[in-house]
Protein backbone atom coordinates (compact mmCIF):
# COMPACT_ATOMS: atom_id res chain seq x y z
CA UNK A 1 123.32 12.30 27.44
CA UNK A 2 122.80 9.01 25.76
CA UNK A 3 121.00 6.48 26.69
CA UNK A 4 121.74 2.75 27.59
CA UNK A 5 122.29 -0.18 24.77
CA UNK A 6 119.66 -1.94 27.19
CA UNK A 7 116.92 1.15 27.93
CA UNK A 8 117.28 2.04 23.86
CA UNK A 9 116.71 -1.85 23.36
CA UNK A 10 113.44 -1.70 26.13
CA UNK A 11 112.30 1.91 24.49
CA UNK A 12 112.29 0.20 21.11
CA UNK A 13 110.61 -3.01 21.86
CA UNK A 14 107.73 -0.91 24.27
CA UNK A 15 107.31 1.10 21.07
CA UNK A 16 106.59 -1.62 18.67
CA UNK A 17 104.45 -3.53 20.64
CA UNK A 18 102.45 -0.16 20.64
CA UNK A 19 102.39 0.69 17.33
CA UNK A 20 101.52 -3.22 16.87
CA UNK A 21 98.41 -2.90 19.36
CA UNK A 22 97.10 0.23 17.59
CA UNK A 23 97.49 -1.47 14.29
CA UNK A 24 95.67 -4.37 15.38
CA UNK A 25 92.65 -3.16 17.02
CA UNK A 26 92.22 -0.81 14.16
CA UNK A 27 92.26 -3.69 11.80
CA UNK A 28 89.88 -5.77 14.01
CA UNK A 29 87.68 -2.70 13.79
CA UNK A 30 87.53 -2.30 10.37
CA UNK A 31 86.34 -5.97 9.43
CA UNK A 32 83.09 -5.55 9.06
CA UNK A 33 82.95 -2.33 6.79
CA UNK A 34 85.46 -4.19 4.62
CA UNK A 35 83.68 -7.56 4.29
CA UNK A 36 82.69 -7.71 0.58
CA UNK A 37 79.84 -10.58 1.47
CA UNK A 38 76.84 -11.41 3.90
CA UNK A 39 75.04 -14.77 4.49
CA UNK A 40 72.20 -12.38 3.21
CA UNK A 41 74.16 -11.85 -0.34
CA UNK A 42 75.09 -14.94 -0.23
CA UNK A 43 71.93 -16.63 -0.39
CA UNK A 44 70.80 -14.46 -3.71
CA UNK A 45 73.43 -16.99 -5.36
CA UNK A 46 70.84 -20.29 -4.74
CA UNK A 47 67.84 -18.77 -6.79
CA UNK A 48 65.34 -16.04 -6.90
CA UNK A 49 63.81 -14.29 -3.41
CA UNK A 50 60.28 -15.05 -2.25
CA UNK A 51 60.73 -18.86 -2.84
CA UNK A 52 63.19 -21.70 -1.37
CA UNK A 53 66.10 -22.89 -3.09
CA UNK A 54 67.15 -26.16 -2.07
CA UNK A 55 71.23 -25.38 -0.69
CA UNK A 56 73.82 -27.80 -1.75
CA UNK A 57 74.76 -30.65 0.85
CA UNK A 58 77.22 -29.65 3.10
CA UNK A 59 80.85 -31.12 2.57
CA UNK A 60 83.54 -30.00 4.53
CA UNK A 61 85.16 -27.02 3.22
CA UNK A 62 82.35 -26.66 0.85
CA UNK A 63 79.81 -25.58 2.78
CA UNK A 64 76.69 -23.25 0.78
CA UNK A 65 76.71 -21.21 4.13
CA UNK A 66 78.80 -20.90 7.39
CA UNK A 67 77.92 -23.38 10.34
CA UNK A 68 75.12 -25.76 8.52
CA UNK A 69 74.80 -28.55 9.92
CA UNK A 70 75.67 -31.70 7.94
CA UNK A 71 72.97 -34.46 9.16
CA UNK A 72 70.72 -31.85 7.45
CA UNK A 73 69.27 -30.71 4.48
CA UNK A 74 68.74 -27.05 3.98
CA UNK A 75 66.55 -24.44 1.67
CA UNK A 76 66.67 -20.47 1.74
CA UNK A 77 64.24 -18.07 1.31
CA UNK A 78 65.80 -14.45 0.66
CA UNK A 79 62.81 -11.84 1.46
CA UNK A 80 62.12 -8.02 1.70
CA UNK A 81 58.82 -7.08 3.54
CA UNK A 82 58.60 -3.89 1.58
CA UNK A 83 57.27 -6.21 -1.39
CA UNK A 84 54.24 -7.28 1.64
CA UNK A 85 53.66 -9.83 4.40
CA UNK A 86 55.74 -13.48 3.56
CA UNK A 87 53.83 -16.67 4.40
CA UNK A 88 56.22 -20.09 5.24
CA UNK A 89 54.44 -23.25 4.58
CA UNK A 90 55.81 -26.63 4.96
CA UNK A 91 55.20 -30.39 5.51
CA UNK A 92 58.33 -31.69 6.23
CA UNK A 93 57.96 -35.70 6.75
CA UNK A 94 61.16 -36.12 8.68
CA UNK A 95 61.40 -36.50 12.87
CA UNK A 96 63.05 -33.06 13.18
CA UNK A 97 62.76 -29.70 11.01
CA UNK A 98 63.38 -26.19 11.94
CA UNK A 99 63.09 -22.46 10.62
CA UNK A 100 65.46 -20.20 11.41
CA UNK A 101 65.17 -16.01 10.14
CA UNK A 102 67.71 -13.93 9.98
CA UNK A 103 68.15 -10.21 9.13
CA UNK A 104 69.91 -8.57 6.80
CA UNK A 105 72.99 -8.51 8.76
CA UNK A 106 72.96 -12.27 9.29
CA UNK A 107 71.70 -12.30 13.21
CA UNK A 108 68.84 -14.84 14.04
CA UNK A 109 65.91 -12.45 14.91
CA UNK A 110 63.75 -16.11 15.04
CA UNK A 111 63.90 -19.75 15.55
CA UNK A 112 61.02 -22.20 15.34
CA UNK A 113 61.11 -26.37 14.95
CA UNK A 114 57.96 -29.01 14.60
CA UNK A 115 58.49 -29.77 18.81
CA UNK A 116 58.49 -26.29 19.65
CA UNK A 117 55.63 -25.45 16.78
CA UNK A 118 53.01 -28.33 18.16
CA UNK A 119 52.54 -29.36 14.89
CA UNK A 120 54.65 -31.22 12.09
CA UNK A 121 53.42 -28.43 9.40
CA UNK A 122 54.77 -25.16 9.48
CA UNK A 123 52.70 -22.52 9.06
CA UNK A 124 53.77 -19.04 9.40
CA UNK A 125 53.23 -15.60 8.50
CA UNK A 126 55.61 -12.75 8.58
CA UNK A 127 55.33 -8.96 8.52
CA UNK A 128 56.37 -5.29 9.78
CA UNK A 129 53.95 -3.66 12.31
CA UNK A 130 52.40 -1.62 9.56
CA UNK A 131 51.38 -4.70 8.03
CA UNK A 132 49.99 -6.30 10.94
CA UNK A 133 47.80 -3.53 11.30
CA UNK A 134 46.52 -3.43 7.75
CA UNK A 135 45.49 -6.87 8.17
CA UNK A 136 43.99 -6.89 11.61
CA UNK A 137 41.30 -4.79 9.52
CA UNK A 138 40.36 -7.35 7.26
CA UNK A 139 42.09 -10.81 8.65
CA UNK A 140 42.56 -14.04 6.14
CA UNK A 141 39.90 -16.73 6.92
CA UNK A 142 43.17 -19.29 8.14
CA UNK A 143 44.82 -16.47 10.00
CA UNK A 144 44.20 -18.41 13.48
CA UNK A 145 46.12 -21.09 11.88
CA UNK A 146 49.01 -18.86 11.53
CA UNK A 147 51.83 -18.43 13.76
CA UNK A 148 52.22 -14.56 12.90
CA UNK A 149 55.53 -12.94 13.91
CA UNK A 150 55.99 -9.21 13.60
CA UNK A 151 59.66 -7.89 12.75
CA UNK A 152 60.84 -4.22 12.06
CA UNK A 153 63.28 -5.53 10.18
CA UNK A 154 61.92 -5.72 5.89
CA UNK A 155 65.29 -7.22 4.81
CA UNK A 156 66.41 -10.91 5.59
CA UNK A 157 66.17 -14.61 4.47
CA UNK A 158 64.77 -17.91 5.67
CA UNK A 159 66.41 -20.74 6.58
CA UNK A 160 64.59 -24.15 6.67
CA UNK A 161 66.33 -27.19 8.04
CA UNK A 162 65.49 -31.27 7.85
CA UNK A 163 66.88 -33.78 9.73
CA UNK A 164 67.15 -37.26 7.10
CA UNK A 165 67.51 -39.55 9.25
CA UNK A 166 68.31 -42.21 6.56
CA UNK A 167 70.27 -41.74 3.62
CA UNK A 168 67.60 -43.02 1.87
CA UNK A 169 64.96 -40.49 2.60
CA UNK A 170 67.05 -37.78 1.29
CA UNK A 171 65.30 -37.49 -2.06
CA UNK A 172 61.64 -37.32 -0.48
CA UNK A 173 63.54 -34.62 1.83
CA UNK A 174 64.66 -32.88 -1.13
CA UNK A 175 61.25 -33.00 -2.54
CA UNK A 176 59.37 -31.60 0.77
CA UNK A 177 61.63 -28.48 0.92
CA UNK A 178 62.32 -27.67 -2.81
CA UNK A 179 58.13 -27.68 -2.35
CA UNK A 180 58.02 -25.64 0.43
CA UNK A 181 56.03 -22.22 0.43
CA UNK A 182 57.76 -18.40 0.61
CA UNK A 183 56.13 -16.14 -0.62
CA UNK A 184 52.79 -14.08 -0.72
CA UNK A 185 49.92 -14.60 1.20
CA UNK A 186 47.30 -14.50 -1.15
C-alpha cells in the first residue's frame, strides 16, 4: 500500500513544520543560558564598582547600554552589598534626574527621580535586611535624611540619569554626575 504523491507531500510538510517548532522553542529557550553578557557585566567595562563612571553619550547604534535615553546623560554605579550598605548622593542641577537599580540580572528592583524624591538632592542609602538591622542598633546621625531601601538582592548596579536641557549645560552635567557619591557610608 503506498501512499498518495499529495498525502506523502502533506505528511512531509506536517513533519517539518514540527521538527521546525521543536527546534525553535528549544532555541528560544536556551537564550538566556547562552548569553555571554549582562547590562551588569557590562557596566564593569566604564570603571571600578562602588563609584560612578560617567557612560558615553548615546549615538545610535553606539549605545554604552541597551534603551538609554539620548536627551540624557548617564553614570553607573556597579555594587555588591556583601562589601556593606551603599550610600547614593547627588546634586544634580538640571530640571529632571533619576536613579534607577537594577539587579544582577538586569531587572529594575527601584526607580526614584527629584519630583518623586521631594527634593533636588538625592540622598539614599542601600542595604540587605541584615544590614538594616545592624544599623537600627546604632543609626548614623543623618539617617532621617536618608531615603533607605532594603533589597535581598547584594549584586547589582546604579543607574543615574540627567536631563541637559541645553547643549550647553552638558559639561556642568558631566561634572555633577562624574561627582556623584557610591559608595560607603562612613
Amino acid at each position: 500500500m503506498s501512499l498518495s504523491p499529495r498525502l506523502a507531500w502533506l505528511t512531509g510538510l506536517v513533519a517539518t513544520l514540527s521538527l521546525a517548532a521543536v527546534v525553535h522553542i528549544l532555541v528560544v529557550l536556551t537564550i538566556p543560558q547562552n548569553t555571554s553578557h549582562s547590562a551588569y557585566a557590562d557596566v564593569a567595562n566604564f570603571g571600578p564598582d562602588r563609584q560612578f563612571n560617567l557612560l558615553p553619550d548615546v549615538k545610535p547604534g553606539a549605545e554604552p547600554l541597551p534603551a538609554l535615553d539620548p536627551a540624557m546623560k548617564h553614570a553607573a554605579c556597579r555594587f555588591t552589598l556583601d562589601d556593606g550598605p551603599v550610600l547614593f548622593t547627588a546634586s544634580i542641577p538640571v530640571p529632571f534626574w533619576s536613579i534607577g537599580l537594577f539587579n544582577e540580572a538586569g531587572e529594575a528592583v527601584y526607580s526614584l527621580n527629584n519630583r518623586t524624591s521631594g527634593s533636588d538632592i538625592l540622598s539614599m542609602l542601600l542595604l540587605t535586611p541584615e544590614q538594616l538591622s545592624i544599623i537600627r542598633e546604632n543609626p548614623p546621625e543623618d539617617l532621617d535624611e536618608l531615603i533607605v531601601l532594603e533589597i535581598p538582592a547584594t549584586n547589582g548596579f546604579a543607574l543615574l540619569r540627567a536631563f541637559v536641557p541645553h547643549s550647553h549645560q552638558s559639561k556642568e552635567v558631566d561634572t555633577a554626575l562624574s561627582t556623584a557619591y557610591c559608595g560607603s557610608l562612613s
